[in-house]
N, C-alpha and C. Protein backbone atom coordinates (compact mmCIF):
# COMPACT_ATOMS: atom_id res chain seq x y z
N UNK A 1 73.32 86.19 77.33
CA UNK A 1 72.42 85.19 76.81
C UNK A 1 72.34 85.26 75.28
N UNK A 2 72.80 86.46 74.57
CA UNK A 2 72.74 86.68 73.10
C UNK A 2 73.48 85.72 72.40
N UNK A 3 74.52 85.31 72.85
CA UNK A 3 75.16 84.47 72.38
C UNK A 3 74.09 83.19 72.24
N UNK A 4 74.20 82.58 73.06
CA UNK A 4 73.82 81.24 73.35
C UNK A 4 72.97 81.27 72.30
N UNK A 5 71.88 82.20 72.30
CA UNK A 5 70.71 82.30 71.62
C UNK A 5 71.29 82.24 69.82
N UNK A 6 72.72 83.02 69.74
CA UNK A 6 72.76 83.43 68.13
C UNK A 6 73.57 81.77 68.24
N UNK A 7 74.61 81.06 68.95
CA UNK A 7 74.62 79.49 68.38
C UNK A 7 73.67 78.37 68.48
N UNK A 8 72.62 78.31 69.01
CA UNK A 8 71.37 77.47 69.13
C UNK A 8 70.82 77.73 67.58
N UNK A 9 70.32 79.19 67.37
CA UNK A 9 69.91 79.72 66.28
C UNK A 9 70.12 79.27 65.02
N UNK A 10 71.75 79.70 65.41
CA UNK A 10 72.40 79.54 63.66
C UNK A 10 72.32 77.75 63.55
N UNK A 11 72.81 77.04 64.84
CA UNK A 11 73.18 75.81 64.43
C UNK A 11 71.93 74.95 63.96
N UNK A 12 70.95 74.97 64.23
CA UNK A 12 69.34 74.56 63.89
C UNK A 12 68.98 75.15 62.73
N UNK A 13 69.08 76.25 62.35
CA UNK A 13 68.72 76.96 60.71
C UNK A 13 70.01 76.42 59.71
N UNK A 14 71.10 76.03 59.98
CA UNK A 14 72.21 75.25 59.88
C UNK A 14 72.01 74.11 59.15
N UNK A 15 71.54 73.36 60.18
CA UNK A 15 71.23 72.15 59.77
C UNK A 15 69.82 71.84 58.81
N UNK A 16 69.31 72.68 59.24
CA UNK A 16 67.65 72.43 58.83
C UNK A 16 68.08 72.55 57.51
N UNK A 17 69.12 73.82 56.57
CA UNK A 17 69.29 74.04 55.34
C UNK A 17 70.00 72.60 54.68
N UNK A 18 70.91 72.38 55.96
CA UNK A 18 71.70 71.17 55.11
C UNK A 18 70.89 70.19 55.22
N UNK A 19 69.98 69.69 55.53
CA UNK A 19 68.99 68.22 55.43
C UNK A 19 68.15 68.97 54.02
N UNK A 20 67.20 70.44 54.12
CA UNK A 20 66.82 70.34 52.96
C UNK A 20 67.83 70.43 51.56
N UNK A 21 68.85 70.70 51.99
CA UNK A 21 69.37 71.59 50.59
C UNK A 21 69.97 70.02 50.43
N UNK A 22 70.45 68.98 51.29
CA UNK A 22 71.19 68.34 51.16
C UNK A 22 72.76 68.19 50.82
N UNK A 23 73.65 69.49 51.48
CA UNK A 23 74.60 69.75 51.40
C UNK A 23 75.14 69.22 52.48
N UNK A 24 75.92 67.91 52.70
CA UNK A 24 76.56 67.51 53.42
C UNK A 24 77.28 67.82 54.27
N UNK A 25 78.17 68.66 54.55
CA UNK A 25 79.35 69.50 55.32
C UNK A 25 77.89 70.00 56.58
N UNK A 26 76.78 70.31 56.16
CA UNK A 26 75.75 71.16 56.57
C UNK A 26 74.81 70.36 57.48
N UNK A 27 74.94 68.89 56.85
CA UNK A 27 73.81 68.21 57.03
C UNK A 27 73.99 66.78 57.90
N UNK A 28 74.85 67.86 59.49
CA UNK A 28 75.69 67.25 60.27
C UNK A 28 75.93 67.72 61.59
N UNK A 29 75.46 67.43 62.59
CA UNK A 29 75.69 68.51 64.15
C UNK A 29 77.03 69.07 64.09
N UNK A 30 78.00 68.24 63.87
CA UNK A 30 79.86 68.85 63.39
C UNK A 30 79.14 70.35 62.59
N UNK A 31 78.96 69.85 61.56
CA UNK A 31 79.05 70.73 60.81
C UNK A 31 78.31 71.86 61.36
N UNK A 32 76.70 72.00 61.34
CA UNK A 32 75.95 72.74 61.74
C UNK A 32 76.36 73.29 63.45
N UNK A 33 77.06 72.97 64.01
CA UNK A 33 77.45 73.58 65.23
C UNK A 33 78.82 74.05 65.06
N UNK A 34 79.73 74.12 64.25
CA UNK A 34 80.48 74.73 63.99
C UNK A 34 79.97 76.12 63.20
N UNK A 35 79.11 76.28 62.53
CA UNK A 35 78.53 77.30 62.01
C UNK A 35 77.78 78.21 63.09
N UNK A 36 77.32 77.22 63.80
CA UNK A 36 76.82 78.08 65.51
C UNK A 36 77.69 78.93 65.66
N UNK A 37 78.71 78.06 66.20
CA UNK A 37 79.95 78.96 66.77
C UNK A 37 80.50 79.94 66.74
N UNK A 38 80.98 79.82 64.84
CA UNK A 38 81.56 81.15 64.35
C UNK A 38 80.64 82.06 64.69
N UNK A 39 79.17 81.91 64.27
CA UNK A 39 78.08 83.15 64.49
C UNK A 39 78.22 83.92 65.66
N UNK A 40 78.21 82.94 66.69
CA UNK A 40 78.89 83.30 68.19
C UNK A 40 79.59 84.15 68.24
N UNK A 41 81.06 83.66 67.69
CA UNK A 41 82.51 84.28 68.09
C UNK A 41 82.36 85.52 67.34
N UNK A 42 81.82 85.94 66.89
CA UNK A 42 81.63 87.02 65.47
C UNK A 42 80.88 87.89 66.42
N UNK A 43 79.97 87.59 67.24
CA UNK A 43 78.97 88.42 67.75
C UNK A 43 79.40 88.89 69.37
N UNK A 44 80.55 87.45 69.67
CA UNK A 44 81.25 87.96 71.07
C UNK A 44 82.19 88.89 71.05
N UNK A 45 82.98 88.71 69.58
CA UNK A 45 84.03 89.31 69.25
C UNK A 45 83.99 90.76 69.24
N UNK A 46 82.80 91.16 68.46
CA UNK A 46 81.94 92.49 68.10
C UNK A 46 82.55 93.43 69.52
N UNK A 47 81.97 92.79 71.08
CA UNK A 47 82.06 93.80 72.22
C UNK A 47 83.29 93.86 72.37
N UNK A 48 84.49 92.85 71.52
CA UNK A 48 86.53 93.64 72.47
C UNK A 48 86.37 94.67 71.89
N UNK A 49 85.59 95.46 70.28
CA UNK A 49 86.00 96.45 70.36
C UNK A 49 85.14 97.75 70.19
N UNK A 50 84.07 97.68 70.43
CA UNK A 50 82.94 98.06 70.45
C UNK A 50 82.48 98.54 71.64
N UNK A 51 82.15 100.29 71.89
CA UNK A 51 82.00 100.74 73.35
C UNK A 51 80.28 100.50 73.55
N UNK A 52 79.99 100.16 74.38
CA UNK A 52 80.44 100.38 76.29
C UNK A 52 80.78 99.03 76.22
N UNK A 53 80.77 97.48 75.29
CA UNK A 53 81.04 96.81 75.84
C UNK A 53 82.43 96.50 76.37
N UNK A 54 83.15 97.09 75.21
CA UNK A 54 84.45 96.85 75.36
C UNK A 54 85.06 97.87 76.53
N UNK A 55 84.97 98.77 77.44
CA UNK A 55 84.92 99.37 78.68
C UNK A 55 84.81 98.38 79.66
N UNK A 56 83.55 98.11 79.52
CA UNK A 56 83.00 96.78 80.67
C UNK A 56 83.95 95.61 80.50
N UNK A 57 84.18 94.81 79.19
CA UNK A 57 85.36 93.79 79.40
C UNK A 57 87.08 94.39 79.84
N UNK A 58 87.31 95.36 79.33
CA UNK A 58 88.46 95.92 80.23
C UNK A 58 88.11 95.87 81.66
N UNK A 59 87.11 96.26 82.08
CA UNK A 59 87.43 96.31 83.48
C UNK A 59 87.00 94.45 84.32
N UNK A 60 86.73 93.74 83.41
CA UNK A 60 86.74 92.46 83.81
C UNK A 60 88.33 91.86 83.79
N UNK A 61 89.23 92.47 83.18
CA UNK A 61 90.53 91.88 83.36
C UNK A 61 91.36 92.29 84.45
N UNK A 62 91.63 90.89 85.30
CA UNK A 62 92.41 90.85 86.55
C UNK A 62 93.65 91.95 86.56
N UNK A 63 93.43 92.24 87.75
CA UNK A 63 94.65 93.99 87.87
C UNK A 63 96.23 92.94 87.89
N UNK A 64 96.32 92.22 88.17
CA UNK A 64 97.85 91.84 88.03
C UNK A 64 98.35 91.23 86.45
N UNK A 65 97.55 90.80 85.68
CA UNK A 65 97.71 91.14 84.13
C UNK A 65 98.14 92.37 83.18
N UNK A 66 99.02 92.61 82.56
CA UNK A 66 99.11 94.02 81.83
C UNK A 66 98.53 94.00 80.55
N UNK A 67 98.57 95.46 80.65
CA UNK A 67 97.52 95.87 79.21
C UNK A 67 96.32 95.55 79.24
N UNK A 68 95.34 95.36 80.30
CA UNK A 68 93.70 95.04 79.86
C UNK A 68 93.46 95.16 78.23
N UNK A 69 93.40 96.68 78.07
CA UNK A 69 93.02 96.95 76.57
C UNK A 69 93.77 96.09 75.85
N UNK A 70 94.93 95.93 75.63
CA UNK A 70 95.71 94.98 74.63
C UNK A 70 95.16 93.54 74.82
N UNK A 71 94.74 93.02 75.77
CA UNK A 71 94.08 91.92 76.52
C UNK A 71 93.15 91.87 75.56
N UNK A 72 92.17 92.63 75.77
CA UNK A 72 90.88 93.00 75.41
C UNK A 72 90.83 92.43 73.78
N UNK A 73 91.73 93.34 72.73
CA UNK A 73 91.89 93.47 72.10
C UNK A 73 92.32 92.05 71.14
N UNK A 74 92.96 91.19 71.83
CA UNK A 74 93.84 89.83 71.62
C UNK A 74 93.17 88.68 71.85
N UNK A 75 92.24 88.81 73.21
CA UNK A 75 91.06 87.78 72.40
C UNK A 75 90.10 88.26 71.70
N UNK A 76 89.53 89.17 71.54
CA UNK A 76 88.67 89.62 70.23
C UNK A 76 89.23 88.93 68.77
N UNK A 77 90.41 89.22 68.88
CA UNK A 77 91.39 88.98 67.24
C UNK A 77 90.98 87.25 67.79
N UNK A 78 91.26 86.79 68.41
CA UNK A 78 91.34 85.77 68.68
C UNK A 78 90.23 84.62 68.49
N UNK A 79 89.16 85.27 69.31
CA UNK A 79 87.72 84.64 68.32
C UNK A 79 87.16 85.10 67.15
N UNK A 80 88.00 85.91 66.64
CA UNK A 80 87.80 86.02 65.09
C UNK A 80 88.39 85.34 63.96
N UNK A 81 89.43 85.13 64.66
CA UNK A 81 90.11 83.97 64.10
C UNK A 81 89.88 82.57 63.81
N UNK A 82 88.95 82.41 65.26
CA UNK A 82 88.40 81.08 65.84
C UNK A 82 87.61 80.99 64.87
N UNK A 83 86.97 82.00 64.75
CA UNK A 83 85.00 81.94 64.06
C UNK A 83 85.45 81.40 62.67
N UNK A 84 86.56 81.78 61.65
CA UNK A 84 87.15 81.64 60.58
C UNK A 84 87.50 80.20 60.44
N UNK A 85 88.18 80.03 61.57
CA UNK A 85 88.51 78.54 61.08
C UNK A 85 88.08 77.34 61.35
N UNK A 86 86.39 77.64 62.38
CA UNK A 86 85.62 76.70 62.44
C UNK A 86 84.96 76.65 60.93
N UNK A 87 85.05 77.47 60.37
CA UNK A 87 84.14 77.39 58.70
C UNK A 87 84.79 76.89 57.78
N UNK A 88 86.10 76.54 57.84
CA UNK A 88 87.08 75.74 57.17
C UNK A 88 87.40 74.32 57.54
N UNK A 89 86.46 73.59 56.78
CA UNK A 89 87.17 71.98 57.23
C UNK A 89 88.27 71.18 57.77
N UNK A 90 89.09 71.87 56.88
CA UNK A 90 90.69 71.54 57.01
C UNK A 90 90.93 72.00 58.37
N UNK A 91 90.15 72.99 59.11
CA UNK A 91 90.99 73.91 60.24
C UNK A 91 89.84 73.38 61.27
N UNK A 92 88.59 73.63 61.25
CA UNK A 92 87.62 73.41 62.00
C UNK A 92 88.52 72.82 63.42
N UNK A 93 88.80 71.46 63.43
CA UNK A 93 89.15 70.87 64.28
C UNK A 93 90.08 71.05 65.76
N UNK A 94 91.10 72.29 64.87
CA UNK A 94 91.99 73.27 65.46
C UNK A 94 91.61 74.25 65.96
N UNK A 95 90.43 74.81 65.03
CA UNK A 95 90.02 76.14 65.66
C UNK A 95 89.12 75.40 66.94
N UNK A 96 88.68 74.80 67.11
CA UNK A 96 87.50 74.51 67.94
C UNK A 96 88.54 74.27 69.12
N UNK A 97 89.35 73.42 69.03
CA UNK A 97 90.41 73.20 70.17
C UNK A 97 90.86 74.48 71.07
N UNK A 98 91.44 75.46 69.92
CA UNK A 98 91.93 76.70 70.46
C UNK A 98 90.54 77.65 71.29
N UNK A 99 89.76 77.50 70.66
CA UNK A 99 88.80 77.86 71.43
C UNK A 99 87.94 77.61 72.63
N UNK A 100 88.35 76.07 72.97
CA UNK A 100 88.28 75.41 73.78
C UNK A 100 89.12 76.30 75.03
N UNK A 101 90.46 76.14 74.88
CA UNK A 101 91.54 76.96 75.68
C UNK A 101 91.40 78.17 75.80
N UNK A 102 90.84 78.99 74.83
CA UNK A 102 90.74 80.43 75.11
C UNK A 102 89.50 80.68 76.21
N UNK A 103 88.19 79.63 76.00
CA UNK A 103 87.26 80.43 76.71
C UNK A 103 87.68 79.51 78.36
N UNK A 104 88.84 79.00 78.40
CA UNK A 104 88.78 77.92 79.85
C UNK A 104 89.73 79.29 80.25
N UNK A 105 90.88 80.09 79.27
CA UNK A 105 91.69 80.83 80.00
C UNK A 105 90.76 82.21 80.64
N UNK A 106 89.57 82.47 79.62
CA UNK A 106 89.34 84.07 80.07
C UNK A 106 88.48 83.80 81.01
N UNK A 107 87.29 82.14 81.60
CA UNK A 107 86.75 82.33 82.54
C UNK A 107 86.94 82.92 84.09
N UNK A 108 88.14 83.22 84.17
CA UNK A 108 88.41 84.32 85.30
C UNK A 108 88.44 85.11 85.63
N UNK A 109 88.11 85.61 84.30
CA UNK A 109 87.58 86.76 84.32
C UNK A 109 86.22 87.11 85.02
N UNK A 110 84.71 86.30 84.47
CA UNK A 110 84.35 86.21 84.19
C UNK A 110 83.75 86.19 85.74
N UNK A 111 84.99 85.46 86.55
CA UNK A 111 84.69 84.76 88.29
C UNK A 111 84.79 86.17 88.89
N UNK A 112 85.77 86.98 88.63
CA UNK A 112 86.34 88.23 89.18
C UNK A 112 85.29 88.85 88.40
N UNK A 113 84.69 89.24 87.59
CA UNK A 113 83.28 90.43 87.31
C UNK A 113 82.37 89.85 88.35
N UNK A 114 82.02 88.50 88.18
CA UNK A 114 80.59 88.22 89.34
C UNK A 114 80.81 88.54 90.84
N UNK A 115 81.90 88.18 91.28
CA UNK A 115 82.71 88.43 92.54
C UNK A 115 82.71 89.87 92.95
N UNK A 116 83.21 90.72 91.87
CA UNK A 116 83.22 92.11 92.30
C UNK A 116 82.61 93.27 91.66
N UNK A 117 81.35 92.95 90.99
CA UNK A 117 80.25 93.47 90.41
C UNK A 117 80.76 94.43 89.45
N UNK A 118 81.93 93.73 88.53
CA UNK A 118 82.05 94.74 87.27
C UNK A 118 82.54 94.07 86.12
N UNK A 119 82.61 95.38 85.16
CA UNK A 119 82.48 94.65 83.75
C UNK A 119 81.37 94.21 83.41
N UNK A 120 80.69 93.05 82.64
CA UNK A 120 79.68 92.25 81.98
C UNK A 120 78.99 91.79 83.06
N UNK A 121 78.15 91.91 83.65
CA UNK A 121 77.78 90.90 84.94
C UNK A 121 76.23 90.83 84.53
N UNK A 122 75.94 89.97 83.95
CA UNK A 122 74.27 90.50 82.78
C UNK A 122 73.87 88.99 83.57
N UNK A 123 74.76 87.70 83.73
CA UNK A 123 74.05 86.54 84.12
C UNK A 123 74.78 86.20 85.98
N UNK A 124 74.37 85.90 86.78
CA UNK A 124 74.99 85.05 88.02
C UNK A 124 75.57 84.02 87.54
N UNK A 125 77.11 84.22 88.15
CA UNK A 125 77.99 83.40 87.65
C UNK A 125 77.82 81.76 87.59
N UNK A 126 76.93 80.70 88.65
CA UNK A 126 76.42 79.76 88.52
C UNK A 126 75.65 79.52 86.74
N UNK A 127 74.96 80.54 86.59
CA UNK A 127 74.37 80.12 84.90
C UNK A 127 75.72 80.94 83.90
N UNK A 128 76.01 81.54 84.31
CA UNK A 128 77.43 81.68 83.41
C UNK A 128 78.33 80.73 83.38
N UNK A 129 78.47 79.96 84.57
CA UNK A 129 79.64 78.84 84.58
C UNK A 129 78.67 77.68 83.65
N UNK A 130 77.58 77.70 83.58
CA UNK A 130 76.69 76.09 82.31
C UNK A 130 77.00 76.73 81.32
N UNK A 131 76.44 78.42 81.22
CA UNK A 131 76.46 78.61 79.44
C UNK A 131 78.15 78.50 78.94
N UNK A 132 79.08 78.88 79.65
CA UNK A 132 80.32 79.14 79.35
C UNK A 132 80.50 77.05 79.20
N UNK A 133 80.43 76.04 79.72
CA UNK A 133 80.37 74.47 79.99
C UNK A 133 79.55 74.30 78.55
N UNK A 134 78.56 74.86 78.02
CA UNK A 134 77.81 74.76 76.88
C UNK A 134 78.37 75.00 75.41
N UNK A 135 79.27 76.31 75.90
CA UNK A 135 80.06 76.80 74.95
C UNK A 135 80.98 75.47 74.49
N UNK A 136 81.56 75.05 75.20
CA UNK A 136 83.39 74.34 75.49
C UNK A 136 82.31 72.84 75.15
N UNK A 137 81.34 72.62 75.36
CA UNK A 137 80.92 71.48 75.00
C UNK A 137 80.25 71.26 73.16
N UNK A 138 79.75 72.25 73.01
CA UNK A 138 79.49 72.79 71.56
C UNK A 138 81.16 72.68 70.65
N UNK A 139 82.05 73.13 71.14
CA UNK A 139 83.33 73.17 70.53
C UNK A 139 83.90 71.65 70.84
N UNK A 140 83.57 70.96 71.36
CA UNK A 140 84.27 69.31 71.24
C UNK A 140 83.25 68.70 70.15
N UNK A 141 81.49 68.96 70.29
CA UNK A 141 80.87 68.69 69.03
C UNK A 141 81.78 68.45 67.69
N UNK A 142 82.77 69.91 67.69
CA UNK A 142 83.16 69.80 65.89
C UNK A 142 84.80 69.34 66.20
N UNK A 143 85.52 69.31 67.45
CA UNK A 143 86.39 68.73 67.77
C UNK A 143 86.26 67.03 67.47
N UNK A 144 85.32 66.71 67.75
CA UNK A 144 85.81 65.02 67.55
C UNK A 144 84.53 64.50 66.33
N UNK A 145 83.78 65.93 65.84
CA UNK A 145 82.87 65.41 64.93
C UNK A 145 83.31 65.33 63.45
């Protein structure tokens, strides 16, 4: 739920700065929910490598995949990457896309922790499948905004 909470957060203190400050890029749901995001990916990113979370997401990766840890490790880099280039105009559009695909590829994970009570299992996969739909819907925000 930390997540959700740090892109709601950021994207509303976001915007609120860009209407007062009147900085345009800011003073825009695109904009201000792309700033969500990165905050997000920065804070999801934190557990690939960071123990116990990063333990718990290894053991959320499907046994017929190799390398969990390298797994692990590759989307971490991966929404760090993301978080970077939603803050870049020029890129925003791309990053949000790719991120789109990354969180549709790792939700199976996500099915296999709720299914077999390991790894991350903090929400029932029914409200994990909206917040994860929330996520991917937040990222078309700066996709077509």
């Amino acid at each position: 739920m930390a997540p959700l909470i740090v892109l709601v957060t950021t994207a509303a203190i976001t915007r609120l700065i860009g209407w007062l400050a009147g900085v345009d890029p800011l003073d825009s749901w695109a904009g201000a929910t792309a700033a969500g995001l990165a905050a997000m990916f920065v804070v999801t990113a934190s557990a690939h490598f960071l123990q116990p979370r990063r333990g718990a997401l290894i053991a959320m990766v499907p046994a017929r995949l190799p390398s969990p840890s390298a797994l692990v490790t590759l989307t971490g880099v991966l929404e760090l990457v993301g978080a970077v280039g939603l803050l870049v105009p020029a890129t925003a559009a791309l990053a949000a896309a790719g991120l789109i695909a990354l969180l549709v590829v790792m939700f199976p994970a996500n099915i296999r922790a709720a299914r077999a009570g390991r790894g991350i299992t903090t929400m029932p996969l029914p409200l994990r499948a909206a917040v994860q739909g929330g996520f991917i819907l937040a990222c078309v925000v700066v996709l077509v905004g």
